[in-house]
Protein backbone atom coordinates (compact mmCIF):
# COMPACT_ATOMS: atom_id res chain seq x y z
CA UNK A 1 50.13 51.04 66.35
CA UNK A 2 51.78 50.95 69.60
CA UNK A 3 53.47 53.08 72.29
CA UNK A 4 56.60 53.09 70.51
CA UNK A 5 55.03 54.20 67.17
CA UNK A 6 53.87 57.31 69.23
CA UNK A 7 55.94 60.79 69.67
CA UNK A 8 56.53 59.88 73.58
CA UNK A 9 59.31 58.69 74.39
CA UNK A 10 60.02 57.50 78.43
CA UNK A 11 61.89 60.44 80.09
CA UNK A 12 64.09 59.20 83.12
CA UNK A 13 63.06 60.99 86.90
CA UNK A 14 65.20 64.49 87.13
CA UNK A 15 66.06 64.13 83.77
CA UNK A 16 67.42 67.79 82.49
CA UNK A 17 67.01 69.23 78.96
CA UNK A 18 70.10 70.06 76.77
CA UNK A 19 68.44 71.98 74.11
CA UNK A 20 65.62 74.20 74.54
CA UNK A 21 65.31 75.20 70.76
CA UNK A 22 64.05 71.82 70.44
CA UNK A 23 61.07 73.48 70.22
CA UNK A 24 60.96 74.86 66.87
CA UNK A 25 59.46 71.86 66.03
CA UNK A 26 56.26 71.04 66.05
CA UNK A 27 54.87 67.42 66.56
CA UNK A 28 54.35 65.99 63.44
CA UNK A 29 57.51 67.14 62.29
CA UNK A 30 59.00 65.73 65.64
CA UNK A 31 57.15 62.20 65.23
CA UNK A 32 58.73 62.04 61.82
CA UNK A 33 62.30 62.56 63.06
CA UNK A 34 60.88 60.13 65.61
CA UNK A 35 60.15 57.54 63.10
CA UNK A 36 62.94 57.65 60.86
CA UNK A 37 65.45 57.77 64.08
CA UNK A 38 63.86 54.15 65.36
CA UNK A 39 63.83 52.99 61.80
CA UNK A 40 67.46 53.86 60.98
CA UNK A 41 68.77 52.51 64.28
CA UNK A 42 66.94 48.99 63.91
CA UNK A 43 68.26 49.16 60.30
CA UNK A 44 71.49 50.31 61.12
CA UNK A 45 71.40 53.35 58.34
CA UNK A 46 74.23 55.63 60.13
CA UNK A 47 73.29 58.04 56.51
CA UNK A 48 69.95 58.82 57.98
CA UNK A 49 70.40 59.32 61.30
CA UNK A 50 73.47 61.89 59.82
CA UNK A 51 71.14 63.64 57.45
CA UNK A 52 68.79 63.73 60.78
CA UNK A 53 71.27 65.25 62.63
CA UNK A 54 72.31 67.95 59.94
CA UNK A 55 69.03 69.45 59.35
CA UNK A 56 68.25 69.21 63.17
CA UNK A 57 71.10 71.39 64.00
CA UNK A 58 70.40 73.75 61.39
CA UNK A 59 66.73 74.49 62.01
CA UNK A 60 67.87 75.05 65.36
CA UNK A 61 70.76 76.56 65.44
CA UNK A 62 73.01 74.74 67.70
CA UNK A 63 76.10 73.33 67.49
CA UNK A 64 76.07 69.78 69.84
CA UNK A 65 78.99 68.35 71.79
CA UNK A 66 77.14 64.80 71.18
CA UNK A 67 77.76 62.18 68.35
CA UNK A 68 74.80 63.00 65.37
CA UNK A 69 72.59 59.46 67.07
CA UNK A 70 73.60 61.18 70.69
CA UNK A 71 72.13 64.29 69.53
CA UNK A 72 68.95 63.12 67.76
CA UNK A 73 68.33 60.92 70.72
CA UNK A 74 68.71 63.89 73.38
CA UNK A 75 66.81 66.14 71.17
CA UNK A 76 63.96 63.52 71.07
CA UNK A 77 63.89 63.43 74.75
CA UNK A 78 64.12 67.20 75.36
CA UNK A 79 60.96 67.82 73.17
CA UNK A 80 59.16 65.42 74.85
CA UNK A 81 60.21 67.20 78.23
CA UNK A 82 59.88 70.44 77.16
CA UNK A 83 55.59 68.96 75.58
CA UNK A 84 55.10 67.52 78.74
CA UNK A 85 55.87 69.79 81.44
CA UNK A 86 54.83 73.22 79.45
């Protein structure tokens, strides 16, 4: 296992959430989207990271201005703000 198999992911200085409701989630549901995020985007599975980004936005209820891999990505980082700094 290594840092990049773990739910942090490196948050740039000043960085400012987009979506709060991020945390609905809890962290073992968050490492999972986590996990299957890195793994569709080194496999190139667009259908995951789509089916990632329509349950995501239904559990909490937003509707993004960001591309389904924009969203997942920026709702990866916001939880990991929102965990850190809480």
């Amino acid at each position: 296992m290594s840092i990049n198999d773990t739910l942090l992911k490196e948050i740039p200085e000043g960085y400012t959430p987009t979506y709060s409701q991020v945390t609905v989630f809890k962290d073992d549901e968050m490492q999972l989207i986590k996990n299957l995020y890195d793994q569709a985007i080194y496999k190139d599975q667009h259908n995951i990271i789509l089916s990632l980004y329509n349950r995501m936005v239904k559990v909490m209820e937003v509707e993004p201005n960001q591309k389904p891999i924009e969203f997942v990505d920026t709702a990866i980082k916001d939880y990991n703000y929102y965990t850190q700094n809480m």
